[in-house]
PDB file of N, CA and C in Angstrom:
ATOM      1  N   UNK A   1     100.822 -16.648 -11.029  1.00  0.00           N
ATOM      2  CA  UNK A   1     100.541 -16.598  -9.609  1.00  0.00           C
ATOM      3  C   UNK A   1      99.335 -17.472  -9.259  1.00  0.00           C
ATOM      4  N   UNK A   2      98.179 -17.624  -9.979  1.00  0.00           N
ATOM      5  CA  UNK A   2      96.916 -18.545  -9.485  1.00  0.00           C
ATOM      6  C   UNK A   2      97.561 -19.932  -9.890  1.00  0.00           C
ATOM      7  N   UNK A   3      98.291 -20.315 -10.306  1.00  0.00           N
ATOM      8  CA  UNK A   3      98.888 -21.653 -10.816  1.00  0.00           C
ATOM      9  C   UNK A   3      99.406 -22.104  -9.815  1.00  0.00           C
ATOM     10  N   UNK A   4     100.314 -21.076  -9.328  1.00  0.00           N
ATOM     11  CA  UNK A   4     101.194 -21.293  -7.723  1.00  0.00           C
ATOM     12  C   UNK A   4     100.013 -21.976  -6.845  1.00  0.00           C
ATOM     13  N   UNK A   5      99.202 -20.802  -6.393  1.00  0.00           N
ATOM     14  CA  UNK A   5      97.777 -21.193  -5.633  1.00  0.00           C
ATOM     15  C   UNK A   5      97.629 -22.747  -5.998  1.00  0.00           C
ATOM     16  N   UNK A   6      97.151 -22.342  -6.852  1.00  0.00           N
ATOM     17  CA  UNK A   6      96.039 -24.270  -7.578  1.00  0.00           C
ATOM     18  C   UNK A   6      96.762 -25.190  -7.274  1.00  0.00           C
ATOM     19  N   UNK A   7      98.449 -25.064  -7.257  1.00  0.00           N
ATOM     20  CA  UNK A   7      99.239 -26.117  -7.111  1.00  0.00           C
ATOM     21  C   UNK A   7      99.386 -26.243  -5.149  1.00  0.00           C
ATOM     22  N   UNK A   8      99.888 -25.043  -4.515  1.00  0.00           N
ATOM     23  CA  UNK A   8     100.073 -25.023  -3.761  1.00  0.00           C
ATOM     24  C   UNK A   8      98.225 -25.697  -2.493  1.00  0.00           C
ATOM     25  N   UNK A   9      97.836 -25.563  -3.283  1.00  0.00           N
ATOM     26  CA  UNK A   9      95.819 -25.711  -2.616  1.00  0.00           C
ATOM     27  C   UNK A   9      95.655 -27.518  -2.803  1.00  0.00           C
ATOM     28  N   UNK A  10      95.856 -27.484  -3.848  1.00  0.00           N
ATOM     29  CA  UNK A  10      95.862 -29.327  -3.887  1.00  0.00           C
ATOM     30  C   UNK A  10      96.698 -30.305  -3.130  1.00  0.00           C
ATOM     31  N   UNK A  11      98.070 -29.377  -3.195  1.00  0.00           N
ATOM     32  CA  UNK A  11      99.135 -30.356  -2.221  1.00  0.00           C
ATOM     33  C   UNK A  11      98.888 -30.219  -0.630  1.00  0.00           C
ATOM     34  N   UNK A  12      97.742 -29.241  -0.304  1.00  0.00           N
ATOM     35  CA  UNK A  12      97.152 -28.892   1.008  1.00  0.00           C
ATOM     36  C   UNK A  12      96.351 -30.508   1.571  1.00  0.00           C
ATOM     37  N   UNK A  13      95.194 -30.065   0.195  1.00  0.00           N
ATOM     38  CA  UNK A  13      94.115 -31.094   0.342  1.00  0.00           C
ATOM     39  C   UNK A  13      94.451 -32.017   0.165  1.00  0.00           C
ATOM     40  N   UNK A  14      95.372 -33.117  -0.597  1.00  0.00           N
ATOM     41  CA  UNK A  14      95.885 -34.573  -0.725  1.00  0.00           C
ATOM     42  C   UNK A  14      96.092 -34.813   0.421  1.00  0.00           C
ATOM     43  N   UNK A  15      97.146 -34.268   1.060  1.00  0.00           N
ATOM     44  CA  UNK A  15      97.960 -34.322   2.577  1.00  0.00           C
ATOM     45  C   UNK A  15      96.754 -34.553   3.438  1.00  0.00           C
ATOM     46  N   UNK A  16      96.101 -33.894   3.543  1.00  0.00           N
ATOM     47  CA  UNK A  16      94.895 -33.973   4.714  1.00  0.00           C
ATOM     48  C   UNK A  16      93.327 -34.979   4.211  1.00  0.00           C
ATOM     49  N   UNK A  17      93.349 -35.204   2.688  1.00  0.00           N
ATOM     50  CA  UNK A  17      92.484 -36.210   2.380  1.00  0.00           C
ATOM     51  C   UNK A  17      92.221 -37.876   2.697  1.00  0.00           C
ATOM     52  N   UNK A  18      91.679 -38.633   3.430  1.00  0.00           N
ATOM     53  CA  UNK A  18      91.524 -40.128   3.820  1.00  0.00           C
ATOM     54  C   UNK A  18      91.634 -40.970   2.633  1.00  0.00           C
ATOM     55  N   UNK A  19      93.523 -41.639   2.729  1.00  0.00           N
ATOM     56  CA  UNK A  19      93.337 -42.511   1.688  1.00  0.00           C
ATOM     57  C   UNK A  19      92.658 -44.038   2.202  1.00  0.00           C
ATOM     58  N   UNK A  20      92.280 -43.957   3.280  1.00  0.00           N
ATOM     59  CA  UNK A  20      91.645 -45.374   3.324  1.00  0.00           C
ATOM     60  C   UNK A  20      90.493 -45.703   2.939  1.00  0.00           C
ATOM     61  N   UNK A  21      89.981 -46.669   2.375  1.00  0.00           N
ATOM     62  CA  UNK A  21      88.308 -47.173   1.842  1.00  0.00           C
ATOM     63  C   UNK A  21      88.061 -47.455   2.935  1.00  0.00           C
ATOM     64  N   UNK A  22      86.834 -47.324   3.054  1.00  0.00           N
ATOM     65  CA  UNK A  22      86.187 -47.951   4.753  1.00  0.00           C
ATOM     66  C   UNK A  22      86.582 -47.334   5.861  1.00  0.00           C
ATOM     67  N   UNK A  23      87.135 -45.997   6.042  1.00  0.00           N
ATOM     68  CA  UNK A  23      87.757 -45.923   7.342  1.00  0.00           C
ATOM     69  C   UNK A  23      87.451 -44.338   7.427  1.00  0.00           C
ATOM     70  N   UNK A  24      86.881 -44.134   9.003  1.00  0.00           N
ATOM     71  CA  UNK A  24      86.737 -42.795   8.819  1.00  0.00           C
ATOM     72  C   UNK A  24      87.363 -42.222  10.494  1.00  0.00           C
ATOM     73  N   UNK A  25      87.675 -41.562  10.679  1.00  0.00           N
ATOM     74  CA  UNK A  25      88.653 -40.571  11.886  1.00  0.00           C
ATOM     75  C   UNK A  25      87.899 -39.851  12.320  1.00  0.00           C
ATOM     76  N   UNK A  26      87.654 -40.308  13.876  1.00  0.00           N
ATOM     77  CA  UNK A  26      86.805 -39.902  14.896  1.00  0.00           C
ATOM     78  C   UNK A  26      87.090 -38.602  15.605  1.00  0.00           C
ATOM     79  N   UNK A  27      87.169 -37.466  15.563  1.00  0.00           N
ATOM     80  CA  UNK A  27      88.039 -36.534  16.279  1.00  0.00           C
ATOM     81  C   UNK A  27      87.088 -36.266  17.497  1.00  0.00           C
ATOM     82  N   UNK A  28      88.204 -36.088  18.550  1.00  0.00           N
ATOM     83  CA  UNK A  28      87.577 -35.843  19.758  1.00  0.00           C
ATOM     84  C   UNK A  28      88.558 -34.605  20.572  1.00  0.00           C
ATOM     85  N   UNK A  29      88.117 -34.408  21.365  1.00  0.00           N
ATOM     86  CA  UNK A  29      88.875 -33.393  22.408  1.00  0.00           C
ATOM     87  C   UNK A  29      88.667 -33.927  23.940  1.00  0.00           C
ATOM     88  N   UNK A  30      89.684 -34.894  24.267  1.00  0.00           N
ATOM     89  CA  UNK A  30      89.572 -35.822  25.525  1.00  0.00           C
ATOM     90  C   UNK A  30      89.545 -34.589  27.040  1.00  0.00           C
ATOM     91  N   UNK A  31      90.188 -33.780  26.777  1.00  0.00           N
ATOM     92  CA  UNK A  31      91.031 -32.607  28.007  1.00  0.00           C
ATOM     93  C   UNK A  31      89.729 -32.333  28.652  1.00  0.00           C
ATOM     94  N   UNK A  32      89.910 -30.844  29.384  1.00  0.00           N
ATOM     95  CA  UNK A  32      88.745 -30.179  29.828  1.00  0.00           C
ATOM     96  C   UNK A  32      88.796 -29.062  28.722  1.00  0.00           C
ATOM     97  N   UNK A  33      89.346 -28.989  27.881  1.00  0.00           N
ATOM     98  CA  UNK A  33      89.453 -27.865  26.599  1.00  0.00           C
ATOM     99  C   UNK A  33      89.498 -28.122  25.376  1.00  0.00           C
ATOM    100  N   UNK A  34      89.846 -27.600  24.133  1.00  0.00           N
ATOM    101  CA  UNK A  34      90.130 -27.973  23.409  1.00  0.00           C
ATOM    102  C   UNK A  34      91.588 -28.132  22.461  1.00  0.00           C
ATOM    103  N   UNK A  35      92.277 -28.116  23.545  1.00  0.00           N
ATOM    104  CA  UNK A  35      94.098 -27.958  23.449  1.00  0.00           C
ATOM    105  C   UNK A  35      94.215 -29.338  22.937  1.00  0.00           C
ATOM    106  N   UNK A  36      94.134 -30.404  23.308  1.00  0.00           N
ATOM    107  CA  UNK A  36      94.443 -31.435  23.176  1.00  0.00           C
ATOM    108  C   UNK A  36      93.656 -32.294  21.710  1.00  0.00           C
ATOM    109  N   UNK A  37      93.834 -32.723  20.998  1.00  0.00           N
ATOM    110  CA  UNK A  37      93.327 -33.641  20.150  1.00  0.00           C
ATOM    111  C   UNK A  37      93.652 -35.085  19.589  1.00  0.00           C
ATOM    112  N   UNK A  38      92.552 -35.733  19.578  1.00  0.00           N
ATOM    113  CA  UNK A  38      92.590 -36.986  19.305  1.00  0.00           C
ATOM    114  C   UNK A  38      91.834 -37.658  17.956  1.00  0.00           C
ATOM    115  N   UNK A  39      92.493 -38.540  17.357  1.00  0.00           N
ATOM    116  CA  UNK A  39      91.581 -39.060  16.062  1.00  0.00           C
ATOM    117  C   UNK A  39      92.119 -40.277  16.164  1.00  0.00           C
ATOM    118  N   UNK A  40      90.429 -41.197  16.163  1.00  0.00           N
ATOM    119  CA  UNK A  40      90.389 -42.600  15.768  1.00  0.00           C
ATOM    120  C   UNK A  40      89.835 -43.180  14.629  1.00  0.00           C
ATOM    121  N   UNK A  41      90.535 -44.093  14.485  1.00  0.00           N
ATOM    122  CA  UNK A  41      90.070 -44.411  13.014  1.00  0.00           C
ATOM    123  C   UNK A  41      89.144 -45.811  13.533  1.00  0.00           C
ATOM    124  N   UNK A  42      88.077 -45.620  13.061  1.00  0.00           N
ATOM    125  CA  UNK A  42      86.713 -46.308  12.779  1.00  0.00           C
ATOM    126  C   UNK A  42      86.306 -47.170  11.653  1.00  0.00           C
ATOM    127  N   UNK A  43      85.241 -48.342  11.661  1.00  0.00           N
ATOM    128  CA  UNK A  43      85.164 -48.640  10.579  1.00  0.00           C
ATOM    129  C   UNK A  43      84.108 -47.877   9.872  1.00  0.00           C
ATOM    130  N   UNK A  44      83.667 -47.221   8.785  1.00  0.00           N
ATOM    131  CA  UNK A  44      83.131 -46.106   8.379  1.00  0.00           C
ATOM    132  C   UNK A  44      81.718 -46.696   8.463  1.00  0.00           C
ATOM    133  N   UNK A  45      81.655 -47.711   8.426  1.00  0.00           N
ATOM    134  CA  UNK A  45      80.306 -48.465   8.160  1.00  0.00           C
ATOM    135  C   UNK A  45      79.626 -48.895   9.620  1.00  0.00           C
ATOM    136  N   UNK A  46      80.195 -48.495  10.957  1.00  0.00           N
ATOM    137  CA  UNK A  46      79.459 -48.663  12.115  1.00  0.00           C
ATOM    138  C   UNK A  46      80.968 -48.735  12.916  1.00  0.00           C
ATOM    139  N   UNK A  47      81.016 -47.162  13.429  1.00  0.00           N
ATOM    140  CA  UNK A  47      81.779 -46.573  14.385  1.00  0.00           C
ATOM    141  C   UNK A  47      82.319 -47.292  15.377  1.00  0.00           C
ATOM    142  N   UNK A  48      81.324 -48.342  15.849  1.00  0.00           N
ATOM    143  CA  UNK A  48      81.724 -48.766  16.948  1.00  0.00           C
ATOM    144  C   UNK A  48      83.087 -49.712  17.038  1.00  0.00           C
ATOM    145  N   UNK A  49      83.230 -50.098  15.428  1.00  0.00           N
ATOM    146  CA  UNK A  49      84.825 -50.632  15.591  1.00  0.00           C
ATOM    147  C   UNK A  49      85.686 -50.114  15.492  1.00  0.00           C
ATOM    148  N   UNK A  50      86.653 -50.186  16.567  1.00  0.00           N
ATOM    149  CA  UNK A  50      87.639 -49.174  16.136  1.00  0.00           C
ATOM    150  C   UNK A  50      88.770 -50.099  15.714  1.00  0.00           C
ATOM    151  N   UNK A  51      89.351 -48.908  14.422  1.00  0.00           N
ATOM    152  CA  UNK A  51      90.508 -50.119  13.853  1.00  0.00           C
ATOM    153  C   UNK A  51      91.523 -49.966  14.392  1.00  0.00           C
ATOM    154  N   UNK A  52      92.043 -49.381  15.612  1.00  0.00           N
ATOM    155  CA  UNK A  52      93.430 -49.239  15.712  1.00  0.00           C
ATOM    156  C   UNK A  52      93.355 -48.025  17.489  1.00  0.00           C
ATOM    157  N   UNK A  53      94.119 -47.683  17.640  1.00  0.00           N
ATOM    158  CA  UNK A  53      94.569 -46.824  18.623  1.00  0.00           C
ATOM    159  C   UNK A  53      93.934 -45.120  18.777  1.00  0.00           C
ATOM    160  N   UNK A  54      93.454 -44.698  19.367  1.00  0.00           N
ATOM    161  CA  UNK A  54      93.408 -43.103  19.170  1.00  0.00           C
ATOM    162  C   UNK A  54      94.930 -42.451  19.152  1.00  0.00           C
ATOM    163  N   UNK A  55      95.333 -41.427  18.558  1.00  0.00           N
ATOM    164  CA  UNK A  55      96.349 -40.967  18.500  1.00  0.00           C
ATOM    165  C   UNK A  55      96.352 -39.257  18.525  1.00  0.00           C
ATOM    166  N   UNK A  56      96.937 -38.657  19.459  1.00  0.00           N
ATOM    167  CA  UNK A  56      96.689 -37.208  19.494  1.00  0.00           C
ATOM    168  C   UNK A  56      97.961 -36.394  19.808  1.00  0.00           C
ATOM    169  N   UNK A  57      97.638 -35.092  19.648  1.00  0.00           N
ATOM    170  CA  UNK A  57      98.712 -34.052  20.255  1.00  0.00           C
ATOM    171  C   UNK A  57      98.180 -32.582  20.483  1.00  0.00           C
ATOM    172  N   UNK A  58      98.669 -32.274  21.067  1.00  0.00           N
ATOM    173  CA  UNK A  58      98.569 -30.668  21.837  1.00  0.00           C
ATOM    174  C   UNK A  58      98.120 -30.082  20.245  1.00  0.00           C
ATOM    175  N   UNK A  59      97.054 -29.361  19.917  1.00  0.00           N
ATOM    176  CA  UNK A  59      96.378 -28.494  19.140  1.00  0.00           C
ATOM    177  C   UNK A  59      97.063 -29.112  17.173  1.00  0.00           C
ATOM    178  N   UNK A  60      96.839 -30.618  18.161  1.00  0.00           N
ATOM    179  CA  UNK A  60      96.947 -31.940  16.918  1.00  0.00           C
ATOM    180  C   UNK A  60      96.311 -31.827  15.357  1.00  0.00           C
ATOM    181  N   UNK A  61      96.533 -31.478  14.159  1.00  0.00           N
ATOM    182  CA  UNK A  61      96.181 -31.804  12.603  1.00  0.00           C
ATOM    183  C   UNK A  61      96.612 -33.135  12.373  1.00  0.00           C
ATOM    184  N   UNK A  62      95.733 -33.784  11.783  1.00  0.00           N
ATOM    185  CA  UNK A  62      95.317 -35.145  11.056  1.00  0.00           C
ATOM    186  C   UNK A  62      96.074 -34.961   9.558  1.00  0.00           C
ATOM    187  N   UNK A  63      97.210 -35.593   9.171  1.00  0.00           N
ATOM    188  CA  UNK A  63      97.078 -36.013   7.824  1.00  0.00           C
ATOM    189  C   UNK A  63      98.377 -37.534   7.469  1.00  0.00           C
ATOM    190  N   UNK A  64      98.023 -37.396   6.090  1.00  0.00           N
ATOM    191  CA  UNK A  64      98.890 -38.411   5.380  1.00  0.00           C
ATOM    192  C   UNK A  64      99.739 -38.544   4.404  1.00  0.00           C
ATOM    193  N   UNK A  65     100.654 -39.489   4.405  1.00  0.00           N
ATOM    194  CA  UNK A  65     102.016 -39.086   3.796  1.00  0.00           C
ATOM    195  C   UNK A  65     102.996 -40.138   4.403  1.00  0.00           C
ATOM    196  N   UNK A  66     103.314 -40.584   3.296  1.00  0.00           N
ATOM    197  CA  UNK A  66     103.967 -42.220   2.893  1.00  0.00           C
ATOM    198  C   UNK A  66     105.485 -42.291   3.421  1.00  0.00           C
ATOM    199  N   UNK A  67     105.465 -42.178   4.619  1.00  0.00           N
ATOM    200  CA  UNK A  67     106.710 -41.788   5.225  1.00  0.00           C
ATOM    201  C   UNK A  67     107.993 -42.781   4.944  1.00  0.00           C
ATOM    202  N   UNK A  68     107.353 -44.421   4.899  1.00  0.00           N
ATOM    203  CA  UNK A  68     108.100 -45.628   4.294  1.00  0.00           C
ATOM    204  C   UNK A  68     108.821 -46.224   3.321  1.00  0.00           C
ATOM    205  N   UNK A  69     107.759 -45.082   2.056  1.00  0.00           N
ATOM    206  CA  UNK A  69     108.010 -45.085   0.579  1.00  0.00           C
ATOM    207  C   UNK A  69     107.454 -46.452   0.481  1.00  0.00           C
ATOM    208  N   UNK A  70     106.403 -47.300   0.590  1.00  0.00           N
ATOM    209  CA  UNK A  70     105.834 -48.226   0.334  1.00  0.00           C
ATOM    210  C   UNK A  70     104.648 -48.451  -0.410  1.00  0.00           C
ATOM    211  N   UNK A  71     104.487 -47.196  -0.378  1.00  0.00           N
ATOM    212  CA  UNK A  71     103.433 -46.645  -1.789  1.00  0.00           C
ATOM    213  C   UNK A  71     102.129 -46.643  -1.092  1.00  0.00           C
ATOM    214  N   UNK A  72     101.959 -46.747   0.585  1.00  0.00           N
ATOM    215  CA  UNK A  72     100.963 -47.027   1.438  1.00  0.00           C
ATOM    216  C   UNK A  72     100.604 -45.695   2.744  1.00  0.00           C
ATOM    217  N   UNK A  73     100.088 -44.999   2.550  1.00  0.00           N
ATOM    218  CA  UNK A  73     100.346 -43.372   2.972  1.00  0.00           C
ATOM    219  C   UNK A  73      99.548 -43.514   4.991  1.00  0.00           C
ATOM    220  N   UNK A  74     100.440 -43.258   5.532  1.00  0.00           N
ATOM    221  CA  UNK A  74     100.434 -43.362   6.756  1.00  0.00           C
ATOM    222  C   UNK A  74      99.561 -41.924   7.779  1.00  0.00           C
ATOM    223  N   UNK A  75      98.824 -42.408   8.392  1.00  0.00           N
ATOM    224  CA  UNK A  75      97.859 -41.511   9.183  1.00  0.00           C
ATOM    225  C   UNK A  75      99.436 -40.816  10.184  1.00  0.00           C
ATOM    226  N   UNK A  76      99.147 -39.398  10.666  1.00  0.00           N
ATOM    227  CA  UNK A  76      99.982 -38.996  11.458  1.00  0.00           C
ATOM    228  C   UNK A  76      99.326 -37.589  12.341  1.00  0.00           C
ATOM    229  N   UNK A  77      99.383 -37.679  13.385  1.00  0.00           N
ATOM    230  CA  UNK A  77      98.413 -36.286  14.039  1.00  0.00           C
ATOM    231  C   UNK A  77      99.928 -36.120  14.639  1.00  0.00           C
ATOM    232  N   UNK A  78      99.745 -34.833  14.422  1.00  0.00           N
ATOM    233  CA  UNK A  78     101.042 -33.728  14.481  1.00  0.00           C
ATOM    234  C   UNK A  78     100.870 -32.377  15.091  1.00  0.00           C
ATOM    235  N   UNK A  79     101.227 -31.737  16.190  1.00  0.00           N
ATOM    236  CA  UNK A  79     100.969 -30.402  16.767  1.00  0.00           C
ATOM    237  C   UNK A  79     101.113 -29.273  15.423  1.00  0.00           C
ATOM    238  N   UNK A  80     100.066 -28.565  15.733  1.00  0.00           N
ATOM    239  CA  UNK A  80     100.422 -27.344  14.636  1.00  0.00           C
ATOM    240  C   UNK A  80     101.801 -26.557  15.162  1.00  0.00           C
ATOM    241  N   UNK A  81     102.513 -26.028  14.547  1.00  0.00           N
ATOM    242  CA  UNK A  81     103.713 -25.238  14.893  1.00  0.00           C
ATOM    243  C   UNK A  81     103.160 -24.047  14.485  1.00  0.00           C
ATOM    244  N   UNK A  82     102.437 -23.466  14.704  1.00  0.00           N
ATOM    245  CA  UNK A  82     101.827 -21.959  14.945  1.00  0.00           C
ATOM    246  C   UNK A  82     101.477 -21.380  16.012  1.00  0.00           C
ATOM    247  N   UNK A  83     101.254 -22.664  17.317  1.00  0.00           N
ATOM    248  CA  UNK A  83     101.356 -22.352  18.665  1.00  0.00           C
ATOM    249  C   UNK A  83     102.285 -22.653  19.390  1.00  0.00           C
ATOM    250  N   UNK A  84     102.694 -21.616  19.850  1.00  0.00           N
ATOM    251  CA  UNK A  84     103.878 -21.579  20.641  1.00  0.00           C
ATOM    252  C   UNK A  84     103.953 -20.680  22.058  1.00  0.00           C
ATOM    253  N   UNK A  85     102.850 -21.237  23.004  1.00  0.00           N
ATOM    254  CA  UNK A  85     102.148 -20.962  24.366  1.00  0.00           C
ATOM    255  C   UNK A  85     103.458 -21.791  24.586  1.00  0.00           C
ATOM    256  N   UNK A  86     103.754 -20.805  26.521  1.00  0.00           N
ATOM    257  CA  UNK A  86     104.831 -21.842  27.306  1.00  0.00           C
ATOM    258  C   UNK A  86     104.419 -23.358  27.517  1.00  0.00           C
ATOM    259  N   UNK A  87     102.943 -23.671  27.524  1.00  0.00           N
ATOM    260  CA  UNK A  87     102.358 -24.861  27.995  1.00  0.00           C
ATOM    261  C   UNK A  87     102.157 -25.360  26.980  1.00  0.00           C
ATOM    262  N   UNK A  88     102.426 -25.136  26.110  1.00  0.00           N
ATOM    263  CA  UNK A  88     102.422 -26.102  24.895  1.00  0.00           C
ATOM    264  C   UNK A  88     103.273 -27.082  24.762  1.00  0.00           C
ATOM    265  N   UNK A  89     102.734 -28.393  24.420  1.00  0.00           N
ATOM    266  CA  UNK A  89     103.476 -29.610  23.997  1.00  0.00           C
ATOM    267  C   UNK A  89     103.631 -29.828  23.038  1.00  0.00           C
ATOM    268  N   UNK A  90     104.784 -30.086  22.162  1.00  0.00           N
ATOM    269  CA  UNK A  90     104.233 -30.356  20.628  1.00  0.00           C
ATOM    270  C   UNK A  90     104.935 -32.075  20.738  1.00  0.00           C
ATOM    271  N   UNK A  91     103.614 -32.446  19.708  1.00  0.00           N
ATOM    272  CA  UNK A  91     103.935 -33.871  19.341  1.00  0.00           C
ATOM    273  C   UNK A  91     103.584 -34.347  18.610  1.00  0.00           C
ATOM    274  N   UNK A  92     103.870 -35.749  18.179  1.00  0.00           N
ATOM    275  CA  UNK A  92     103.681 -36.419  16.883  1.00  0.00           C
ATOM    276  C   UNK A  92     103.551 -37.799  17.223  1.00  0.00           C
ATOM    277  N   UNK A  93     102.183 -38.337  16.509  1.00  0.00           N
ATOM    278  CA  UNK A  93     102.032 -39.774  16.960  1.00  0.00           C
ATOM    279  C   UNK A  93     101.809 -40.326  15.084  1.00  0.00           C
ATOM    280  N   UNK A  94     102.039 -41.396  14.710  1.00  0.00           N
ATOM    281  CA  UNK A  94     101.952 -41.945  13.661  1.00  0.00           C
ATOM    282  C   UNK A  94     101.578 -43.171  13.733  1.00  0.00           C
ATOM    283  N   UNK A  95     100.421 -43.921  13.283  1.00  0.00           N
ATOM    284  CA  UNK A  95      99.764 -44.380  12.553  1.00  0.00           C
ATOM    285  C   UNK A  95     100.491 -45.585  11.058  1.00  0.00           C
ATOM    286  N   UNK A  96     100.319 -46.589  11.227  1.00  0.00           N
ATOM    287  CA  UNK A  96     100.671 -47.543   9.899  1.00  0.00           C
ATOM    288  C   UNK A  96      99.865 -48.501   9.819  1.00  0.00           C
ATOM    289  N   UNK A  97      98.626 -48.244   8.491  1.00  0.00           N
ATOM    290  CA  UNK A  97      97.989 -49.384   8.107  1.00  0.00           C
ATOM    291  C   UNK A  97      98.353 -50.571   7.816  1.00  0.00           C
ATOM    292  N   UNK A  98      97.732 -51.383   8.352  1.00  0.00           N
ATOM    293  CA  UNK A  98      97.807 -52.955   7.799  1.00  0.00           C
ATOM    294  C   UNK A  98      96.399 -53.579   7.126  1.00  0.00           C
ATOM    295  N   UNK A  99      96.511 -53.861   5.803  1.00  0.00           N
ATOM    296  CA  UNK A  99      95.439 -54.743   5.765  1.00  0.00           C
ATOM    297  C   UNK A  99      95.932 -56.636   5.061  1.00  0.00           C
ATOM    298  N   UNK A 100      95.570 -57.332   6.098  1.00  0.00           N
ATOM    299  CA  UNK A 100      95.557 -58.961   5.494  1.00  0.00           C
ATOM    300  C   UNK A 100      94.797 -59.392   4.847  1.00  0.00           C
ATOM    301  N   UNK A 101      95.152 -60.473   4.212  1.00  0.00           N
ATOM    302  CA  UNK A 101      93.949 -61.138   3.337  1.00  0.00           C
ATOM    303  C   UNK A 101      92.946 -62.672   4.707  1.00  0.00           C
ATOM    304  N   UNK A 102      91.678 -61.859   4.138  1.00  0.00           N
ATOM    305  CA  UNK A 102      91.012 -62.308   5.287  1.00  0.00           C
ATOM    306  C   UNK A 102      90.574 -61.681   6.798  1.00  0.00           C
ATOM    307  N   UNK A 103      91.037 -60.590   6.902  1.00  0.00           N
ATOM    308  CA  UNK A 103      91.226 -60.173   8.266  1.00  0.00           C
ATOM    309  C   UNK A 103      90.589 -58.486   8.069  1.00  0.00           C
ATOM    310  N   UNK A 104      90.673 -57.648   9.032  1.00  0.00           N
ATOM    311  CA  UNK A 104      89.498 -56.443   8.826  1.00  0.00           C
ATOM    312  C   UNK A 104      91.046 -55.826   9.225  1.00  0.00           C
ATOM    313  N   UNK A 105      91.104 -54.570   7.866  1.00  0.00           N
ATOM    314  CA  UNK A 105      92.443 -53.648   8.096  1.00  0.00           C
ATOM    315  C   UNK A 105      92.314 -52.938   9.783  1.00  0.00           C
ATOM    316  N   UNK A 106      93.802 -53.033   9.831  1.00  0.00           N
ATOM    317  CA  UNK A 106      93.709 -52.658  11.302  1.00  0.00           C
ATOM    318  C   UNK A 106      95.278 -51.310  11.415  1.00  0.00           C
ATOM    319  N   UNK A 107      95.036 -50.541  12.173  1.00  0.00           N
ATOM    320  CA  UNK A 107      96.104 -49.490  12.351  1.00  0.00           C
ATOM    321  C   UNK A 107      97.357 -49.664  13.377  1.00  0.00           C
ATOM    322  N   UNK A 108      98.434 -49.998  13.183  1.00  0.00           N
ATOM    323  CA  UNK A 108      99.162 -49.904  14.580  1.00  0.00           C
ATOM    324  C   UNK A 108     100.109 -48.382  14.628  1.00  0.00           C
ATOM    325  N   UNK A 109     100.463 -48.101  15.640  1.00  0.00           N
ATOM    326  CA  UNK A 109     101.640 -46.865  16.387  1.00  0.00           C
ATOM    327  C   UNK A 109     102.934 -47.390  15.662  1.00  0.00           C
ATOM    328  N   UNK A 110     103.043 -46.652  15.213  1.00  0.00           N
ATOM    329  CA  UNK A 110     104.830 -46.795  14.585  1.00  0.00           C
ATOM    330  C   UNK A 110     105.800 -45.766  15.696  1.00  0.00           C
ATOM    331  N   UNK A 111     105.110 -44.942  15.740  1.00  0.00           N
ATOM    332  CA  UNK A 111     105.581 -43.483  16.183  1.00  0.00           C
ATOM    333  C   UNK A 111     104.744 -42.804  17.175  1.00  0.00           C
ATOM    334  N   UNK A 112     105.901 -42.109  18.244  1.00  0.00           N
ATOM    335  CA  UNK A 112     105.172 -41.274  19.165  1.00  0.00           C
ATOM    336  C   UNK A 112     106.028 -40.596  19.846  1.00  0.00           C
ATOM    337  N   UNK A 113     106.144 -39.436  19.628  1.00  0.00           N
ATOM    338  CA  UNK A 113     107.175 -38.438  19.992  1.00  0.00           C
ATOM    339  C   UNK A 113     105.918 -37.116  20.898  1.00  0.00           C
ATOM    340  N   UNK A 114     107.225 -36.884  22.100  1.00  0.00           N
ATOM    341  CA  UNK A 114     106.592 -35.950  23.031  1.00  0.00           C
ATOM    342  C   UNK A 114     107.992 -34.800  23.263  1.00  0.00           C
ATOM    343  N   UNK A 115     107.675 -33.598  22.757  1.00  0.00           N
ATOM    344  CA  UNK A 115     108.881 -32.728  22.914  1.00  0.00           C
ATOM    345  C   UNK A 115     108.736 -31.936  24.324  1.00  0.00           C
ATOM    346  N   UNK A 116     108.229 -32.355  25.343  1.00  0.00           N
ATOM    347  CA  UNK A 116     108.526 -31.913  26.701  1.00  0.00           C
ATOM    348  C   UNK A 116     110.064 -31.197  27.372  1.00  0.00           C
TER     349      UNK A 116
END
């Protein structure tokens, strides 16, 4: 049974751990509450660049997971499915790194789903 745990606890933390070098996820709460969430990815070394898009959803979790199979693990903020208020939105925005040679890695929107 603690094996289950240990296994089941790590495949928690990978999922939600930053595989990017240099890059760190700004979380904010844009609304007048805290229903809504947003995370930008930054350059870790002076915030003020942002690499890519903010991306959020109704009571939104941050994680990653290689949806492409490209061996390159993709940012995705996703509504928790534990709330289930009538005013709840659930959604899913996704995130796909790019980095060039020569150029400062940058994030684009692959994905953005609104279940209204």
């Amino acid at each position: 049974m603690a094996t289950l745990l240990v296994v089941v606890s790590l495949y928690f933390t990978s999922a939600s751990r930053n595989p990017y070098e240099g890059v760190e996820w700004v979380k904010d709460y844009p609304g007048a509450g805290d229903r809504y969430v947003t995370f930008s990815p930054v350059l870790a070394s002076d915030h003020r660049f942002a690499l890519g898009p903010s991306i959020g959803a109704d009571y939104g979790e941050l994680y990653f997971r290689d949806l492409n199979r490209d061996g390159i693990k993709e940012a995705i903020v996703e509504s928790n499915p534990s709330f289930t208020f009538e005013e709840f939105c659930p959604g899913r925005e996704v995130l796909e790194y790019r980095k060039r040679p020569g150029k400062r890695v940058e994030f684009v929107r692959i994905e953005r789903l609104s279940k209204n």
